[in-house]
Protein backbone atom coordinates (compact mmCIF):
# COMPACT_ATOMS: atom_id res chain seq x y z
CA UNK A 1 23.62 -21.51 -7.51
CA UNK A 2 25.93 -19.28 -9.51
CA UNK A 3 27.65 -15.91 -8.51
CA UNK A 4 26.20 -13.08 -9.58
CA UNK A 5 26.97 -9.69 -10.81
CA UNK A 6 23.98 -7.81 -10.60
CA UNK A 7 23.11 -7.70 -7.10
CA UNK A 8 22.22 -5.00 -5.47
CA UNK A 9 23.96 -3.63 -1.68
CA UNK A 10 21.46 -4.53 0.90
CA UNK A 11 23.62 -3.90 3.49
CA UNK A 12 25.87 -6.97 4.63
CA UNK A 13 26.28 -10.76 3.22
CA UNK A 14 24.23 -11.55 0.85
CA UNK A 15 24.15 -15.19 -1.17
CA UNK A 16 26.26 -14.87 -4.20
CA UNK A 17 23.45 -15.86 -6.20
CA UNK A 18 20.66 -13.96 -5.05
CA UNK A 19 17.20 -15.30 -4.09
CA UNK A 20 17.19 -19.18 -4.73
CA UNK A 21 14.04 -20.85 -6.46
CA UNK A 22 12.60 -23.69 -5.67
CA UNK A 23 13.42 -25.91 -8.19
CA UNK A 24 9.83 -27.91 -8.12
CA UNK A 25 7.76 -25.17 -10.45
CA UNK A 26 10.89 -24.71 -13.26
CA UNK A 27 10.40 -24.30 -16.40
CA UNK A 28 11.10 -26.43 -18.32
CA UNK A 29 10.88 -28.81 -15.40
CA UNK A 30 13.69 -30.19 -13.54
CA UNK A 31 13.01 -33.57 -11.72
CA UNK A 32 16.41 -34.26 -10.70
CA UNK A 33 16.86 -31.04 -9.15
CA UNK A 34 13.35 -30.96 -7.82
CA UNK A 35 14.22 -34.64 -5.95
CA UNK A 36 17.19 -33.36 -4.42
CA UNK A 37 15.77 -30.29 -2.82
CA UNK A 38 12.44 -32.34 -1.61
CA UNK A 39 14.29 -35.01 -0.14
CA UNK A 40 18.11 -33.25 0.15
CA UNK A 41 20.16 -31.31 2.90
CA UNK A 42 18.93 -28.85 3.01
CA UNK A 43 15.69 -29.59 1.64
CA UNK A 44 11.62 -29.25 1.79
CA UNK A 45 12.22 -32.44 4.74
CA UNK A 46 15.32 -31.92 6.04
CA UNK A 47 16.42 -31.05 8.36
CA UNK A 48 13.32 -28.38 9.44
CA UNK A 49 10.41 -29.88 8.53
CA UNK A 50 11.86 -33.29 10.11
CA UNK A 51 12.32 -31.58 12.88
CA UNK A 52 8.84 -29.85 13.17
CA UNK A 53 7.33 -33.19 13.18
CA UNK A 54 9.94 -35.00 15.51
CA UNK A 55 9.05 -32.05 17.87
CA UNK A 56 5.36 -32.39 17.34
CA UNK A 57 5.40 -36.49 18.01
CA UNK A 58 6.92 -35.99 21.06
CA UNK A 59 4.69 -33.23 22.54
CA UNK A 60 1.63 -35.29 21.36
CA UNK A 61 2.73 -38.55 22.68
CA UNK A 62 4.18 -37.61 26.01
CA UNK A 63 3.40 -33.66 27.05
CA UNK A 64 0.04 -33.21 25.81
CA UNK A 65 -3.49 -34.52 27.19
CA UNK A 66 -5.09 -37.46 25.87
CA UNK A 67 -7.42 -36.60 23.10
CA UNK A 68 -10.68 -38.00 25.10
CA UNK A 69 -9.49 -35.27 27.80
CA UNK A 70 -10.33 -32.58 25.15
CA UNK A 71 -14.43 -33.57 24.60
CA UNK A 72 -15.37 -30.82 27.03
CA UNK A 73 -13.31 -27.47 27.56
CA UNK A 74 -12.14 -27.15 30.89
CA UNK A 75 -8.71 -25.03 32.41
CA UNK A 76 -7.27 -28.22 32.70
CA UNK A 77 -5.86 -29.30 29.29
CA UNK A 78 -6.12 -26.02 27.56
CA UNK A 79 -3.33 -24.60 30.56
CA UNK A 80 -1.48 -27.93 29.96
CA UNK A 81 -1.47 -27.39 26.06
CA UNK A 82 -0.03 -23.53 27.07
CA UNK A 83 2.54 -24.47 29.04
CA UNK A 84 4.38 -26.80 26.47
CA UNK A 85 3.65 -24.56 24.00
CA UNK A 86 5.22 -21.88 26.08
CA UNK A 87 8.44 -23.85 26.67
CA UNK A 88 8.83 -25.09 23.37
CA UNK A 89 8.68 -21.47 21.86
CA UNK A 90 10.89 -20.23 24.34
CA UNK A 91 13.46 -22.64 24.25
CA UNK A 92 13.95 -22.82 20.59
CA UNK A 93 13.99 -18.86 20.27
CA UNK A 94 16.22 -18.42 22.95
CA UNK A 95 18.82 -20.96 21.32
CA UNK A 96 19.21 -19.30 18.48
CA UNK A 97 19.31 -15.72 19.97
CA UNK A 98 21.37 -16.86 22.58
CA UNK A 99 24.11 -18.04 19.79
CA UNK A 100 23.60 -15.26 17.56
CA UNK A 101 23.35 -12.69 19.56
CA UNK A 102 23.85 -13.02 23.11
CA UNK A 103 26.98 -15.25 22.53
CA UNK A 104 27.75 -13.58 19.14
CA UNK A 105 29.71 -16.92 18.37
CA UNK A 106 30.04 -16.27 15.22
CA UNK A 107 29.94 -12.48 15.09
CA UNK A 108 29.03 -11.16 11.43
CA UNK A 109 29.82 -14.26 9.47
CA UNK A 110 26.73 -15.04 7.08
CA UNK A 111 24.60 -11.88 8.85
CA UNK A 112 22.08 -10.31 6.09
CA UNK A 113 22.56 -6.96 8.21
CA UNK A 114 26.03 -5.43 9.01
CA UNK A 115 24.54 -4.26 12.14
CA UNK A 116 23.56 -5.28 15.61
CA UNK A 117 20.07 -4.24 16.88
CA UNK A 118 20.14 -1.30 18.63
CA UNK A 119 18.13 0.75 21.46
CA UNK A 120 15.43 2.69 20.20
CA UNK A 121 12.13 4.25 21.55
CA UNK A 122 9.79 2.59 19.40
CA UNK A 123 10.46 -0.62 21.37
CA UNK A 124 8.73 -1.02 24.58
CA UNK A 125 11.65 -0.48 27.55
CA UNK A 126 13.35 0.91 24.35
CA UNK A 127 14.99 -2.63 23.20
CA UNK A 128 14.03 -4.72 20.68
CA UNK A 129 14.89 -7.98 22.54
CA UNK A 130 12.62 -7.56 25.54
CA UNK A 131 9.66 -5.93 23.71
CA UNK A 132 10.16 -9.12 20.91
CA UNK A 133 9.96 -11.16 23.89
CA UNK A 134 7.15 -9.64 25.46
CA UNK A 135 4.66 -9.97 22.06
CA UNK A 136 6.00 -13.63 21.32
CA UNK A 137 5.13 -15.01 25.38
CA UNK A 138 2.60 -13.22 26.09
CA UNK A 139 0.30 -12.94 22.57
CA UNK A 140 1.85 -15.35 20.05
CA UNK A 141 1.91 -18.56 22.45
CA UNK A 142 -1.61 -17.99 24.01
CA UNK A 143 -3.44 -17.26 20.59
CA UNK A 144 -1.50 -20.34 19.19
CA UNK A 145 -2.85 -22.03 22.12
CA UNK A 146 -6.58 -20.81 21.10
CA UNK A 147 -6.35 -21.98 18.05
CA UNK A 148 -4.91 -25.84 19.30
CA UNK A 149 -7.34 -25.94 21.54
CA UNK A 150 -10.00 -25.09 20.00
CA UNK A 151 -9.07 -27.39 16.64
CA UNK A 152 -8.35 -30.24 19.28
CA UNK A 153 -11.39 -30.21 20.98
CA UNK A 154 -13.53 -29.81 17.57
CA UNK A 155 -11.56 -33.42 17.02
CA UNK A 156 -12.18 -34.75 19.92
CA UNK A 157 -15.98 -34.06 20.13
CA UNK A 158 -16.86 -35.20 16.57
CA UNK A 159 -17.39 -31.59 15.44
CA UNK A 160 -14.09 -31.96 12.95
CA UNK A 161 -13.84 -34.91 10.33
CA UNK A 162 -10.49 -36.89 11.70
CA UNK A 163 -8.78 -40.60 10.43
CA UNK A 164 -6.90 -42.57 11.58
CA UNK A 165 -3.11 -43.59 10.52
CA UNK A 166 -4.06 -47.30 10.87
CA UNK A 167 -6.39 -46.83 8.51
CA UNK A 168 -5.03 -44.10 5.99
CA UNK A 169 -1.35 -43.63 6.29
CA UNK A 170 -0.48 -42.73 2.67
CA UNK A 171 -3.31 -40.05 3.05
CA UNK A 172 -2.44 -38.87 6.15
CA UNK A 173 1.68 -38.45 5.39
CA UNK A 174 0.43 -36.56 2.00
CA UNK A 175 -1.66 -34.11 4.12
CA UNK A 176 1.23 -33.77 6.59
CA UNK A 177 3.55 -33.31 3.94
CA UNK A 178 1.09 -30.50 2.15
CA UNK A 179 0.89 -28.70 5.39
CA UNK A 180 3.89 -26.25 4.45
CA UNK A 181 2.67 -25.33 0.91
CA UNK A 182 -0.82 -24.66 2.23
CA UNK A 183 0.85 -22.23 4.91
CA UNK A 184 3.07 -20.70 2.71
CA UNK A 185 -0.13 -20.15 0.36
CA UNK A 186 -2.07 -18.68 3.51
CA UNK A 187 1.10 -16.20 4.75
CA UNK A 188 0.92 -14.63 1.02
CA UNK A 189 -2.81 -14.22 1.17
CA UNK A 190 -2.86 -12.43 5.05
CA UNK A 191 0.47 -10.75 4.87
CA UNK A 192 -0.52 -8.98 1.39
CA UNK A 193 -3.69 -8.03 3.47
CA UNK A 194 -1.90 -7.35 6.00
CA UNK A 195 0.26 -4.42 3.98
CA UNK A 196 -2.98 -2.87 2.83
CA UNK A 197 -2.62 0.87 4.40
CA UNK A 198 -5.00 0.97 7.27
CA UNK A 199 -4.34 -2.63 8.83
CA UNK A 200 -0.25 -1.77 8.19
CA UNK A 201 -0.66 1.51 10.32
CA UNK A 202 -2.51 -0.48 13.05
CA UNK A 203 -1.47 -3.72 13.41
CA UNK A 204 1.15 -4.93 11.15
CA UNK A 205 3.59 -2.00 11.80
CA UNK A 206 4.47 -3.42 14.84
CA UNK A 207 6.16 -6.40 13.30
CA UNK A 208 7.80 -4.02 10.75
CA UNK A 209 9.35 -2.10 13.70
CA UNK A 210 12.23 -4.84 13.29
CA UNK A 211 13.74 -3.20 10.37
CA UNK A 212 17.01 -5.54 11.75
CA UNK A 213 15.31 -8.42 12.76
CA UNK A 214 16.68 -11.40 15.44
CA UNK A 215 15.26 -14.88 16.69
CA UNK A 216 12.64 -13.30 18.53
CA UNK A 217 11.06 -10.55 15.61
CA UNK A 218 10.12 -13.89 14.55
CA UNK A 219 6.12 -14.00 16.66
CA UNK A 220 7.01 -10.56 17.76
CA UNK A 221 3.49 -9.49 15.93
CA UNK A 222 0.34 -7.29 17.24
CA UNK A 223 -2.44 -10.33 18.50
CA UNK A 224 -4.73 -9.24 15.55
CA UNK A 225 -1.93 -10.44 13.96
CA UNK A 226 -1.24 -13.44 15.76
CA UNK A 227 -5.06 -13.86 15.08
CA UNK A 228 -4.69 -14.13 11.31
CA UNK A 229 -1.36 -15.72 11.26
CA UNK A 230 -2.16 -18.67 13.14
CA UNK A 231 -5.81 -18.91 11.69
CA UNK A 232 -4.17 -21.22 9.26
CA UNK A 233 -4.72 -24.27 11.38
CA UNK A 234 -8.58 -23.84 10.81
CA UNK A 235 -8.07 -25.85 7.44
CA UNK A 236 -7.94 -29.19 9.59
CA UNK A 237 -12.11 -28.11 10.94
CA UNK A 238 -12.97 -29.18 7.35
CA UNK A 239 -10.02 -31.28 5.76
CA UNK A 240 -9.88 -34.77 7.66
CA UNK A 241 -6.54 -34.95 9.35
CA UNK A 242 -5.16 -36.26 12.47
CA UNK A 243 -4.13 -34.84 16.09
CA UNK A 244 -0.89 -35.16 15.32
CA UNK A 245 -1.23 -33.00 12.07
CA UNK A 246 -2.61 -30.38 13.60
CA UNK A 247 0.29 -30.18 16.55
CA UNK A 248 2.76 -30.12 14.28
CA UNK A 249 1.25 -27.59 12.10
CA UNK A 250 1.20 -25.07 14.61
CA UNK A 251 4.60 -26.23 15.91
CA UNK A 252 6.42 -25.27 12.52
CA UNK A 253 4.06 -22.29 12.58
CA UNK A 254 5.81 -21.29 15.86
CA UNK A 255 9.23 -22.00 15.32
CA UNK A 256 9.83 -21.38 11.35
CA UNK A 257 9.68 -17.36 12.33
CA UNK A 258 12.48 -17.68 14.85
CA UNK A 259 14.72 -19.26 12.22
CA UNK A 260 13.55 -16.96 9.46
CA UNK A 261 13.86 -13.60 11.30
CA UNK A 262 17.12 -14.91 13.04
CA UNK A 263 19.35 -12.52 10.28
CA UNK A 264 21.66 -15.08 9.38
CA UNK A 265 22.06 -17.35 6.48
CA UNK A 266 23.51 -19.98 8.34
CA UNK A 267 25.39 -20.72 11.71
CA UNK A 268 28.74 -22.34 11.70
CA UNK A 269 30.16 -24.89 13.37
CA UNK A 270 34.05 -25.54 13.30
CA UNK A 271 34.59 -22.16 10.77
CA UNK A 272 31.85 -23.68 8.49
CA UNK A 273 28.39 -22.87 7.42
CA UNK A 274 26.61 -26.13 8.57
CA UNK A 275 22.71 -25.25 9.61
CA UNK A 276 20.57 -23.28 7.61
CA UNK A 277 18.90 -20.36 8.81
CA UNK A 278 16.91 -17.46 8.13
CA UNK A 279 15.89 -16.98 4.24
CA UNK A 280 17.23 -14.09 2.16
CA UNK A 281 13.97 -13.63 0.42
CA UNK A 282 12.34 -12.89 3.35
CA UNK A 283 15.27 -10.48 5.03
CA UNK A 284 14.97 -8.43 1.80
CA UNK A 285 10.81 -7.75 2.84
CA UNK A 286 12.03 -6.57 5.90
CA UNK A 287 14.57 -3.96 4.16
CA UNK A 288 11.64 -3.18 1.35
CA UNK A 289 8.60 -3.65 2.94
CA UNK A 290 6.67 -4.16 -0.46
CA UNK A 291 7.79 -6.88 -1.47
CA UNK A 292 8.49 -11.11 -0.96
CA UNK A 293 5.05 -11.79 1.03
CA UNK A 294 5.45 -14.91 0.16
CA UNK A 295 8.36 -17.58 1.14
CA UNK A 296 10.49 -19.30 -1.80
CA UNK A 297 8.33 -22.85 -1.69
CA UNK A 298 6.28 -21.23 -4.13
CA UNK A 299 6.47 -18.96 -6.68
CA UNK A 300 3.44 -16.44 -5.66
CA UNK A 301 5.85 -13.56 -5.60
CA UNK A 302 7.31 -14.13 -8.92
CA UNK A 303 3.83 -14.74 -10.34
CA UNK A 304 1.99 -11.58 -8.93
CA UNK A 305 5.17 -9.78 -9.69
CA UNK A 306 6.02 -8.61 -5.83
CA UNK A 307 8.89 -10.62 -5.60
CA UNK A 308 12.52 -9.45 -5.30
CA UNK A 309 15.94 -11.81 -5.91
CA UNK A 310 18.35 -9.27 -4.52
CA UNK A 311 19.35 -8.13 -8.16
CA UNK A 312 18.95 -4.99 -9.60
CA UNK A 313 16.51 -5.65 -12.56
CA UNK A 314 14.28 -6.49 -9.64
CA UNK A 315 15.19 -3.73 -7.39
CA UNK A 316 13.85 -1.22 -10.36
CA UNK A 317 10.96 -3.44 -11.02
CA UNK A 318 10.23 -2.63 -7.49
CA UNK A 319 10.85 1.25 -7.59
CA UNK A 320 8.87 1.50 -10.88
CA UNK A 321 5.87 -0.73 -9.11
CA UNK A 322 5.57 1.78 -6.36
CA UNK A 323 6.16 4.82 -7.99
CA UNK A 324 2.86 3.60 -10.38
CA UNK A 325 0.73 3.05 -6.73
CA UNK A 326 2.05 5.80 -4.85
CA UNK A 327 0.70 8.28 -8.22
């Protein structure tokens, strides 16, 4: 990445070289490049996505019911599957708020925002932290848990095609491994619905409310939200896939928005940047609203022309696309 001159203020640090592309759809292509990020630190597997699945084994294999459990619903498994889910979600979100912002350990180093979140009536109990936390517990983890169980139990009864990783292990790791793009692919597709003027003003305003978003703006969503946001799981009712798959689907689902919303670029250790953090791309939708649906894996934004780098051709392509809807 190289510094830049043409970036536009958006209102604390930004990265000196804008939005960064994923290297996998340049043109002309880049293999090199593309190898490094897929495999690289930081990458497309590491560290998150390793992580998402390390997580997901480990739920599967030891927290979760066995998958012969799931043939009939009962209040059983489905309270079992809600309760990891529940301490999972709040564990991870808590770390990084607790660091960021309850700990400020690092104060505004790397913070998108110059700001701290502040009181304000729109929130319920008029802060953002408790009302976040009350729409991520209480309507992101349950509906998440819907959709598990229901997806589980369509497994486990024969009602969704499954294999097994004896049997199909190259298939399975490339399904695994395509699980990101086809969410990234789905969170274009509902969040530009999502934007369209009547389901903003009731249901998707609520997430917007976090015009300075933390760890827990992440899931902080309305559940018709939740609702279409975690729908993405449903792809495993009609693609054969695996248990396992579908945990740790639903596992980066829950815990990429807590590192995405968390307002930093990175957190240091020592005085240096050494995890990364929440995306630029995406801060800047949350300052503009109308643009970056999408996240950087792949280009939809660029192609549809809604996406923003942080520079200030884009920032008047923006202007000049709204000013044309808004007439």
């Amino acid at each position: 990445m190289t510094d830049r001159t043409d970036l536009v203020n958006t209102g604390g640090w930004a990265p000196p070289g804008g939005v960064a592309r994923v290297p996998l759809f340049a043109w002309p292509p880049q293999p090199l490049a593309a190898l490094k990020w897929f495999v690289g630190l930081p990458g497309y597997l590491f560290p998150w996505n390793v992580f998402y699945v390390g997580t997901a084994l480990v739920a599967w294999l030891y927290l979760m019911p066995d998958l012969a459990s799931m043939r009939t619903f009962s209040v059983g498994w489905i309270a079992q599957l809600l309760a990891v889910n529940a301490v999972f979600v709040f564990v991870f979100t808590e770390a990084w708020h607790w660091r960021l912002y309850a700990r400020r350990a690092q104060e505004m180093a790397f913070k998108y925002d110059e700001s701290w979140p502040k009181p304000a009536a729109t929130f319920l109990f008029g802060d953002q932290h408790i009302d976040n936390r009350i729409w991520t517990m209480l309507s992101a983890v349950p509906v998440m848990t819907c959709f598990m169980a229901l997806v589980l139990w369509a497994m486990a009864s024969g009602a969704a095609p499954t294999v097994s990783w004896a049997e199909h292990p190259i298939y399975l790791a490339l399904v695994m491994l395509g699980v990101q793009w086809f969410r990234d692919v789905h969170f274009y597709c509902i969040h530009r619905l999502l934007h369209w003027p009547p389901l903003y003003r009731w249901v998707h305003h609520l997430h917007h409310k976090n015009a300075n978003p933390g760890p827990w703006s992440g899931l902080a969503m309305h559940p018709v939200e939740h609702v279409f946001y975690f729908s993405s799981v449903l792809i495993h009712l009609v693609v054969p896939s695996d248990p396992l798959i579908v945990v740790y689907h639903l596992i980066a689902a829950a815990f990429g928005p807590a590192r995405d919303h968390c307002g930093f670029a990175a957190v240091m250790a020592n005085g240096k940047p050494r995890i990364q953090a929440a995306s630029y791309m995406h801060y800047l939708h949350h300052r503009y609203f109308e643009v970056n649906y999408g996240d950087s894996m792949t280009p939809i934004d660029w192609w549809v022309g809604t996406g923003h780098d942080g520079s200030r051709q884009a920032h008047e392509a923006m202007k000049r696309r709204l000013r044309k809807a808004r007439a």
